[in-house]
N, C-alpha and C. Protein backbone atom coordinates (compact mmCIF):
# COMPACT_ATOMS: atom_id res chain seq x y z
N UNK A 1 -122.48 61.28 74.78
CA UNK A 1 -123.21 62.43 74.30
C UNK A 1 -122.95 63.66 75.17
N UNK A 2 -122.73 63.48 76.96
CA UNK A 2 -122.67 64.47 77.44
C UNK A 2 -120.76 64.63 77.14
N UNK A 3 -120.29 64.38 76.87
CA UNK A 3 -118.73 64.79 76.26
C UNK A 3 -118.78 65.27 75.66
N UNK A 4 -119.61 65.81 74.38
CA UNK A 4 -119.70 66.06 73.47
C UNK A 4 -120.27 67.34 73.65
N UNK A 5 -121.51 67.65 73.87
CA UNK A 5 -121.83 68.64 74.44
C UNK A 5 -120.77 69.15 74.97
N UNK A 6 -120.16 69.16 76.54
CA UNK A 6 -119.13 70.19 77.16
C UNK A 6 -118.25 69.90 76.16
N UNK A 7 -117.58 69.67 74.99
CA UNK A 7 -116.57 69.96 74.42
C UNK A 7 -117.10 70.70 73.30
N UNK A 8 -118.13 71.36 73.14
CA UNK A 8 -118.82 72.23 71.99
C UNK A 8 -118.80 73.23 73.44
N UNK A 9 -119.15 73.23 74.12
CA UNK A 9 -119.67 74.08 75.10
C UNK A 9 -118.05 75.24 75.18
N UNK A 10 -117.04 73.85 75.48
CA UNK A 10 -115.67 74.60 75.22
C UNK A 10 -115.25 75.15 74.64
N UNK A 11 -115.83 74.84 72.94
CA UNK A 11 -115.10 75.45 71.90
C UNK A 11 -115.65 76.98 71.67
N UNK A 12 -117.02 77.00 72.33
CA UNK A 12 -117.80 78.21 72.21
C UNK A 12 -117.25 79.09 73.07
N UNK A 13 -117.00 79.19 74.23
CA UNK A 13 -116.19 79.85 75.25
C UNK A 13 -114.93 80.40 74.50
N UNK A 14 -114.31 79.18 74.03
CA UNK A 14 -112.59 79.80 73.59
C UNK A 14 -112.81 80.51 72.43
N UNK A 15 -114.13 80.35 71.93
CA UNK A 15 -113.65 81.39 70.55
C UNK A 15 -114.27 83.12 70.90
N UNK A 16 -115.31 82.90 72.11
CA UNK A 16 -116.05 84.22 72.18
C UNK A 16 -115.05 84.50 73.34
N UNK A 17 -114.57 84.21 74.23
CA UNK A 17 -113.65 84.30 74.96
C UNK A 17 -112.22 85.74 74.93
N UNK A 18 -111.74 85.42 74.18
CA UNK A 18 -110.92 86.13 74.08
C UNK A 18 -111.06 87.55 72.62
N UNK A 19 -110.97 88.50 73.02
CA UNK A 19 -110.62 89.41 71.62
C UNK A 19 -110.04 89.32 70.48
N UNK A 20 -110.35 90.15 69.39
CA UNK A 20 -109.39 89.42 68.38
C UNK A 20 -108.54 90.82 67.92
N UNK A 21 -107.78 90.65 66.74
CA UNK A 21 -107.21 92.22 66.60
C UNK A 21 -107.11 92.24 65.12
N UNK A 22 -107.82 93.04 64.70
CA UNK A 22 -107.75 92.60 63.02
C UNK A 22 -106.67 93.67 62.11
N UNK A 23 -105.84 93.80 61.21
CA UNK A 23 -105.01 95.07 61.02
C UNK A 23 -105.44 94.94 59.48
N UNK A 24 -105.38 96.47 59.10
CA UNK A 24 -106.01 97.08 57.67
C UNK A 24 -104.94 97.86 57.24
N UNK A 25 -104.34 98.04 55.89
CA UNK A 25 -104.24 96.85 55.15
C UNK A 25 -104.13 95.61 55.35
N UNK A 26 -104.83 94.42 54.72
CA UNK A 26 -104.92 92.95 54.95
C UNK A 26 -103.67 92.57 53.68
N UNK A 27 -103.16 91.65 54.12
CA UNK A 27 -102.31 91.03 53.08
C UNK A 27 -102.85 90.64 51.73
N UNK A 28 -102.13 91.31 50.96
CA UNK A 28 -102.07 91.32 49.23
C UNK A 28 -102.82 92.37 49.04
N UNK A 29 -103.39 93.42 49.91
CA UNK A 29 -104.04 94.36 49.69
C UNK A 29 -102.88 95.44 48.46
N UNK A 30 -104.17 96.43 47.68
CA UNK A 30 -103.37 96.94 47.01
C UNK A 30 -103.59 98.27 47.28
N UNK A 31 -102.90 99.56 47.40
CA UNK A 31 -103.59 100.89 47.84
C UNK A 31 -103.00 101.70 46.79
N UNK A 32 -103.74 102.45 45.88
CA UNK A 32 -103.33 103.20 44.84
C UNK A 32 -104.05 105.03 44.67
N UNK A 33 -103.10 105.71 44.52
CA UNK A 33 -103.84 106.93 44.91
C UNK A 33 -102.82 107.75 43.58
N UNK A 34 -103.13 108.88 43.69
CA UNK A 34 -102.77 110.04 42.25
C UNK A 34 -101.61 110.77 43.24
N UNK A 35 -100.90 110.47 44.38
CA UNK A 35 -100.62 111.16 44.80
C UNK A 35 -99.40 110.51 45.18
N UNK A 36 -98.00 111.20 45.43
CA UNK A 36 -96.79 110.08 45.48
C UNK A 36 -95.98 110.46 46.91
N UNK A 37 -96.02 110.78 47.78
CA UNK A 37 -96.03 109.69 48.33
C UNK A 37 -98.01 108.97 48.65
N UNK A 38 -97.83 108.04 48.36
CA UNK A 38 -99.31 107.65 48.76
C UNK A 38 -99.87 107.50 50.27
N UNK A 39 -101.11 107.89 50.89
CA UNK A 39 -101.48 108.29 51.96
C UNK A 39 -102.33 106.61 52.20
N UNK A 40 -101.39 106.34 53.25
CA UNK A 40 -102.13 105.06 53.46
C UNK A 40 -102.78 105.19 54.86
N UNK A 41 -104.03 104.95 55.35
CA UNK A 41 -104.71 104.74 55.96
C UNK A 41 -104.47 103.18 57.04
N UNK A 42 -103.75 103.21 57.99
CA UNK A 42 -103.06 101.77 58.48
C UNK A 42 -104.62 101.62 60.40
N UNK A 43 -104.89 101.04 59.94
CA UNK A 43 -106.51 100.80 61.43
C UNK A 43 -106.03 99.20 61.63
N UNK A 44 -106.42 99.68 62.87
CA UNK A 44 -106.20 98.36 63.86
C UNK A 44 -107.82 98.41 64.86
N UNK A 45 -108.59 97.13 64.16
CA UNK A 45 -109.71 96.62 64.96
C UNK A 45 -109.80 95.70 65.53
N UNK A 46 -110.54 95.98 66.92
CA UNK A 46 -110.85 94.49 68.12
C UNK A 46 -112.36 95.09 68.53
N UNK A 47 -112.93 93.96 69.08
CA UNK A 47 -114.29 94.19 68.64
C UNK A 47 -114.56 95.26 70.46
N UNK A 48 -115.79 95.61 69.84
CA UNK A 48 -116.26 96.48 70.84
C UNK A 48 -116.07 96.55 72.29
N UNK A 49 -114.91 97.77 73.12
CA UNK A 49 -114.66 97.50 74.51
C UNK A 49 -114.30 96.31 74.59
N UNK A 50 -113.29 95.93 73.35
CA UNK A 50 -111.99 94.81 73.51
C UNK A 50 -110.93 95.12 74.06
N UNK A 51 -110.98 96.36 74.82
CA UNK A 51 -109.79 96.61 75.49
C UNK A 51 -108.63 96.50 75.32
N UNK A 52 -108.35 96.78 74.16
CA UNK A 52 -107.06 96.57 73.49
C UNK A 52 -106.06 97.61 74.11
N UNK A 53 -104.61 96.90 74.43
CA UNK A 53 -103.74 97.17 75.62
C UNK A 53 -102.37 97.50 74.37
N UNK A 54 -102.12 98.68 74.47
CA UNK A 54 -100.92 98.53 73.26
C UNK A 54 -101.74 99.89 72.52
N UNK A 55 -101.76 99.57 70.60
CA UNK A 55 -100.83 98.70 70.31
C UNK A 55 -99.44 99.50 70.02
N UNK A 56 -98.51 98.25 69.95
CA UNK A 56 -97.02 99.18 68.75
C UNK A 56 -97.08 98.67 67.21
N UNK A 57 -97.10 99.65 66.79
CA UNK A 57 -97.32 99.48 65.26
C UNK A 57 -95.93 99.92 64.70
N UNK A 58 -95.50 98.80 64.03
CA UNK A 58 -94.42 99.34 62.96
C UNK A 58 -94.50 98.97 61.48
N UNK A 59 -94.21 100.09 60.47
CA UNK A 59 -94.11 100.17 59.41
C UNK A 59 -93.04 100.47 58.44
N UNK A 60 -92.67 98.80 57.65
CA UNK A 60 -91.34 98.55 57.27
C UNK A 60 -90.16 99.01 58.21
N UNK A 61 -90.52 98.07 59.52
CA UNK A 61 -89.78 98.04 60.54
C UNK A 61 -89.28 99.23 61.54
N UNK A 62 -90.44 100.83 60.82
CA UNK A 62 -90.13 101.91 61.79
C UNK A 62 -91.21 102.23 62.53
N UNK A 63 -91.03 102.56 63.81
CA UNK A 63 -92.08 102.39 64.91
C UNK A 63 -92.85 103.47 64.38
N UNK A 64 -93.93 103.46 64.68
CA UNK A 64 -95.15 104.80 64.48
C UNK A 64 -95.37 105.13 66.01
N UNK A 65 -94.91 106.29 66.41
CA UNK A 65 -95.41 106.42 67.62
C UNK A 65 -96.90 106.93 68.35
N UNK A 66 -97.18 106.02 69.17
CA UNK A 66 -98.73 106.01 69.70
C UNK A 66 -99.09 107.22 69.33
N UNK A 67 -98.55 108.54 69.87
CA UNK A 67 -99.38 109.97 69.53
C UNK A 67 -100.00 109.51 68.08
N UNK A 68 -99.59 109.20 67.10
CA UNK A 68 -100.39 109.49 65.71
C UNK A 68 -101.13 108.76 65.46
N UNK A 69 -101.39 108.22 66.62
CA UNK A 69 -103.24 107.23 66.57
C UNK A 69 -104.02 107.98 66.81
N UNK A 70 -105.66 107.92 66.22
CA UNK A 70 -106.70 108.29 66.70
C UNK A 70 -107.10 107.09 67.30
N UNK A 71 -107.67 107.00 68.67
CA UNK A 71 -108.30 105.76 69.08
C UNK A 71 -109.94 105.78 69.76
N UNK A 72 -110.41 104.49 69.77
CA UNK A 72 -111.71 104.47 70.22
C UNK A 72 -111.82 103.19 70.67
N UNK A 73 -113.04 102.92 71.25
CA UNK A 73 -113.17 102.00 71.98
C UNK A 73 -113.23 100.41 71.30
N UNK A 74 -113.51 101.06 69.46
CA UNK A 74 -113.32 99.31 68.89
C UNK A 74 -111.82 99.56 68.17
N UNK A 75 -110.62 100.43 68.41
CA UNK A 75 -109.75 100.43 67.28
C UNK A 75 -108.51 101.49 67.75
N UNK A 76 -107.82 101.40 66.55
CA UNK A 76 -107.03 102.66 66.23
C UNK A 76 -106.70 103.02 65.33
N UNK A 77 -106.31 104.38 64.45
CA UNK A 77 -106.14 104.70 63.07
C UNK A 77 -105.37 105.27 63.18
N UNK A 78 -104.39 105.77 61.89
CA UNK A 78 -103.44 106.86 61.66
C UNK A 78 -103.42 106.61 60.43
N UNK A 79 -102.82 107.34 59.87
CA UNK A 79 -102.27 107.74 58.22
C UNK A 79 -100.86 107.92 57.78
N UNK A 80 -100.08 107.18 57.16
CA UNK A 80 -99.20 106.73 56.68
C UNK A 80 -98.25 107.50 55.52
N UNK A 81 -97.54 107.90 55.23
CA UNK A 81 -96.92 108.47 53.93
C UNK A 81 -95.83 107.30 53.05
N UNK A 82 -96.38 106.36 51.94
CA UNK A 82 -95.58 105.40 51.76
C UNK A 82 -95.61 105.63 49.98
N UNK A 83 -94.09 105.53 49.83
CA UNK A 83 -93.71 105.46 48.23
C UNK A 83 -94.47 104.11 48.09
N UNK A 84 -94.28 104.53 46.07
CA UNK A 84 -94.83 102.93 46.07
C UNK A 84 -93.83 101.95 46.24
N UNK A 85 -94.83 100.45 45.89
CA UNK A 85 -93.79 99.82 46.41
C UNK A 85 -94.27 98.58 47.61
N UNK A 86 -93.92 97.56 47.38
CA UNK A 86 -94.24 96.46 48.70
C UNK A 86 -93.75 97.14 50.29
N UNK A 87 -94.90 96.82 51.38
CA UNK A 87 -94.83 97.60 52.37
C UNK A 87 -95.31 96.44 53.83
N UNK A 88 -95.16 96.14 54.60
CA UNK A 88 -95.27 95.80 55.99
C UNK A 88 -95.75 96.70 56.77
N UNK A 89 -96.79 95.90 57.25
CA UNK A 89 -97.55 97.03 58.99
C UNK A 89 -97.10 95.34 59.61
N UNK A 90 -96.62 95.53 60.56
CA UNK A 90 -96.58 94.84 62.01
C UNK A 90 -97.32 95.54 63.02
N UNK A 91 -98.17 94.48 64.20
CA UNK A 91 -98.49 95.15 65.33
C UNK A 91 -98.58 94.43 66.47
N UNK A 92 -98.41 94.97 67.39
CA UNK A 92 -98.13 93.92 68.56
C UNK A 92 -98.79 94.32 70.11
N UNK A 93 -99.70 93.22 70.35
CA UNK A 93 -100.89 94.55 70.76
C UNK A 93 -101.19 93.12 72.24
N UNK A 94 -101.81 93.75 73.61
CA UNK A 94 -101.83 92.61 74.51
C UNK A 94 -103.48 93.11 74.72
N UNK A 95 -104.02 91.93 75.03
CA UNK A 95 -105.58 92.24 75.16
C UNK A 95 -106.05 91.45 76.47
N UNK A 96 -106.88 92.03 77.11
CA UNK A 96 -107.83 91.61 78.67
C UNK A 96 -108.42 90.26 77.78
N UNK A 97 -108.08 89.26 78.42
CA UNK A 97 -109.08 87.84 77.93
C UNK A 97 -109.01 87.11 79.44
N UNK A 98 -110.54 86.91 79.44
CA UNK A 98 -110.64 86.05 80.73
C UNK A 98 -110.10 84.41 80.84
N UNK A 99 -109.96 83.82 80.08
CA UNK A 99 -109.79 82.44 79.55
C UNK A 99 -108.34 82.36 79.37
N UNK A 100 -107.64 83.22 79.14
CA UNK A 100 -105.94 83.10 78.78
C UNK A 100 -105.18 83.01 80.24
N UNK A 101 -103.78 82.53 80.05
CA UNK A 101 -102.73 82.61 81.09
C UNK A 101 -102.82 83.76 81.32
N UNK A 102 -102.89 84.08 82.99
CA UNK A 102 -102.42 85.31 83.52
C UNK A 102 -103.89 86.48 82.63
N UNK A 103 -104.64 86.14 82.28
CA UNK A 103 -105.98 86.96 81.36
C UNK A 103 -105.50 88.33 80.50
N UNK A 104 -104.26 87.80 80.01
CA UNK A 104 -104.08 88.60 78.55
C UNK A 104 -103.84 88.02 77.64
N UNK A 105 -104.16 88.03 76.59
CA UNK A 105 -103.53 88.02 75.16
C UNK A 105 -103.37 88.53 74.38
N UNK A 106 -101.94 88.00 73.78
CA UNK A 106 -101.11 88.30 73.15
C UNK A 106 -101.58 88.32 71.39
N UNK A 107 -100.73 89.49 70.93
CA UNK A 107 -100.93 89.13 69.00
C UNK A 107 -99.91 90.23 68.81
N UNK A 108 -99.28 89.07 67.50
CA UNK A 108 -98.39 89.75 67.38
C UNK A 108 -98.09 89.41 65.83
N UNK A 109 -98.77 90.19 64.83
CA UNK A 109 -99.51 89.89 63.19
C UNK A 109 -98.82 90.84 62.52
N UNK A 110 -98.42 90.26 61.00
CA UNK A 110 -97.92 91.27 60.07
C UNK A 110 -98.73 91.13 59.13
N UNK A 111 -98.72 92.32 58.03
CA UNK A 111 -99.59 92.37 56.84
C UNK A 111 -98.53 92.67 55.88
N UNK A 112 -98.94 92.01 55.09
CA UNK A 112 -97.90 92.89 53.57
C UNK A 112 -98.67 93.64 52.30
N UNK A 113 -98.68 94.33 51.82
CA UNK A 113 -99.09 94.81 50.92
C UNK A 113 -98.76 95.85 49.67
N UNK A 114 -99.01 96.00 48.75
CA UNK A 114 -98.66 96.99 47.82
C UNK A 114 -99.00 98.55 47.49
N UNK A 115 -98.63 99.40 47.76
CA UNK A 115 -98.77 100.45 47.45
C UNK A 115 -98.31 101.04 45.83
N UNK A 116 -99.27 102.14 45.11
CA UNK A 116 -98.64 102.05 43.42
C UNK A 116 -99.63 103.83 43.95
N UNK A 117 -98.94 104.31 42.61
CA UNK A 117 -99.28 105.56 43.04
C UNK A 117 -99.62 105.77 41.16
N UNK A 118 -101.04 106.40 40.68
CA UNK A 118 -101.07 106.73 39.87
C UNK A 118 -101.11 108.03 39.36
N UNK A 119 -100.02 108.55 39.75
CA UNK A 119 -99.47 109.69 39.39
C UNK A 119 -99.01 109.95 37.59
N UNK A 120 -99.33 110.67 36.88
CA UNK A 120 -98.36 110.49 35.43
C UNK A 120 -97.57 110.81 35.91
N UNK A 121 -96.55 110.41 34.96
CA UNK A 121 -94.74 110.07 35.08
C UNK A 121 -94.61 111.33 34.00
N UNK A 122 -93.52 112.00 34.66
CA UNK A 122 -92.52 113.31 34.20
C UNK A 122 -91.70 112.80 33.16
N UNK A 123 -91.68 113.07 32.07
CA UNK A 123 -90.94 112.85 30.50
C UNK A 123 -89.86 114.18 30.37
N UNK A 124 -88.58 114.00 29.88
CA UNK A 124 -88.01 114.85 29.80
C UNK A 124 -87.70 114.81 28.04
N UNK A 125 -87.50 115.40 27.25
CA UNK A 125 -87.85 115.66 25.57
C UNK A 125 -86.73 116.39 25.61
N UNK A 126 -85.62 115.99 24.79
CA UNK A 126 -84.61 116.68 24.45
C UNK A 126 -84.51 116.85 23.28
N UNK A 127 -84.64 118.28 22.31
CA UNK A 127 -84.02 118.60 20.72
C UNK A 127 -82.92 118.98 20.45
N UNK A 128 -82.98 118.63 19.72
CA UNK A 128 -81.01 118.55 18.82
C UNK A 128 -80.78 120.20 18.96
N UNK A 129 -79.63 120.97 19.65
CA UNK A 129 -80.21 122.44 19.34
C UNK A 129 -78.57 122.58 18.49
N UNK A 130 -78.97 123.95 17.93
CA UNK A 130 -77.51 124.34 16.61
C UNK A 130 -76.51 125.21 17.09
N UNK A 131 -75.29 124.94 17.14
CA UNK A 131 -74.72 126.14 18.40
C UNK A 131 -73.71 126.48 16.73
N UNK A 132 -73.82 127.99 17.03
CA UNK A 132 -73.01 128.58 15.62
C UNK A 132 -72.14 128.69 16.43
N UNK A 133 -70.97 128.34 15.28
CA UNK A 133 -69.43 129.11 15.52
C UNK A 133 -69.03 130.32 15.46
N UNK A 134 -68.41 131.29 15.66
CA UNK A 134 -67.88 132.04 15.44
C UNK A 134 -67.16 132.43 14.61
N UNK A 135 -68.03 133.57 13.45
CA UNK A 135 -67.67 133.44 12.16
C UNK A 135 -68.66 132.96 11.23
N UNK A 136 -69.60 131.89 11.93
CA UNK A 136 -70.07 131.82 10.76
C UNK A 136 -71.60 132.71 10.43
């Protein structure tokens, strides 16, 4: 019984233990706006004075550089310009954990998701036009 106990006791430690890092868009997410390129909103959360160390964020494999974060003490945000279209945020972010090797950890998470832009679509209408000859 007392095994049991310290191995609940453990599991409680390792899960409150370390930070977590959550990234927005979540996979299969869909983001649709009237506007083309669409303005995606890409936030990275760890919970309060998680001390999140980082992060590098890349989108469809091009780095976003740190300046175009807003950050705070649970996160970071920026805003995105993405055609539509299937899209990737990667982020790779090291966090203060007392319980880990050396007391950081590591994450290193991708999201996939869809972007569609409901913009109306441009029609081009062509009429037959009559070109006179000359002469007639």
């Amino acid at each position: 019984m007392a095994m049991r106990a310290l191995w609940l006791v453990a599991i409680a430690i390792a899960t409150s233990g370390c930070t977590s890092l959550n990234i927005y868009p979540r996979d299969g997410d869909v983001i649709s706006d009237a506007r083309n390129p669409v303005p995606v909103t890409v936030r990275l959360d760890w919970p309060s004075d998680g001390r999140g160390m980082g992060p590098v964020v890349d989108v469809d494999g091009v780095n976003v550089p740190a300046t175009q974060f807003a950050y705070s003490k649970t996160g970071a945000t920026t805003t995105v310009y993405l055609r539509p279209g299937v899209h990737t945020v990667r982020a790779y972010s090291a966090q203060l954990c007392w319980i880990c090797v050396g007391n950081i950890g590591q994450f290193n998470l991708t999201r996939t998701f869809l972007v569609t832009s409901t913009s109306p679509t441009m029609g081009l209408t062509l009429a037959p036009a009559t070109v006179a000859k000359a002469g007639e």
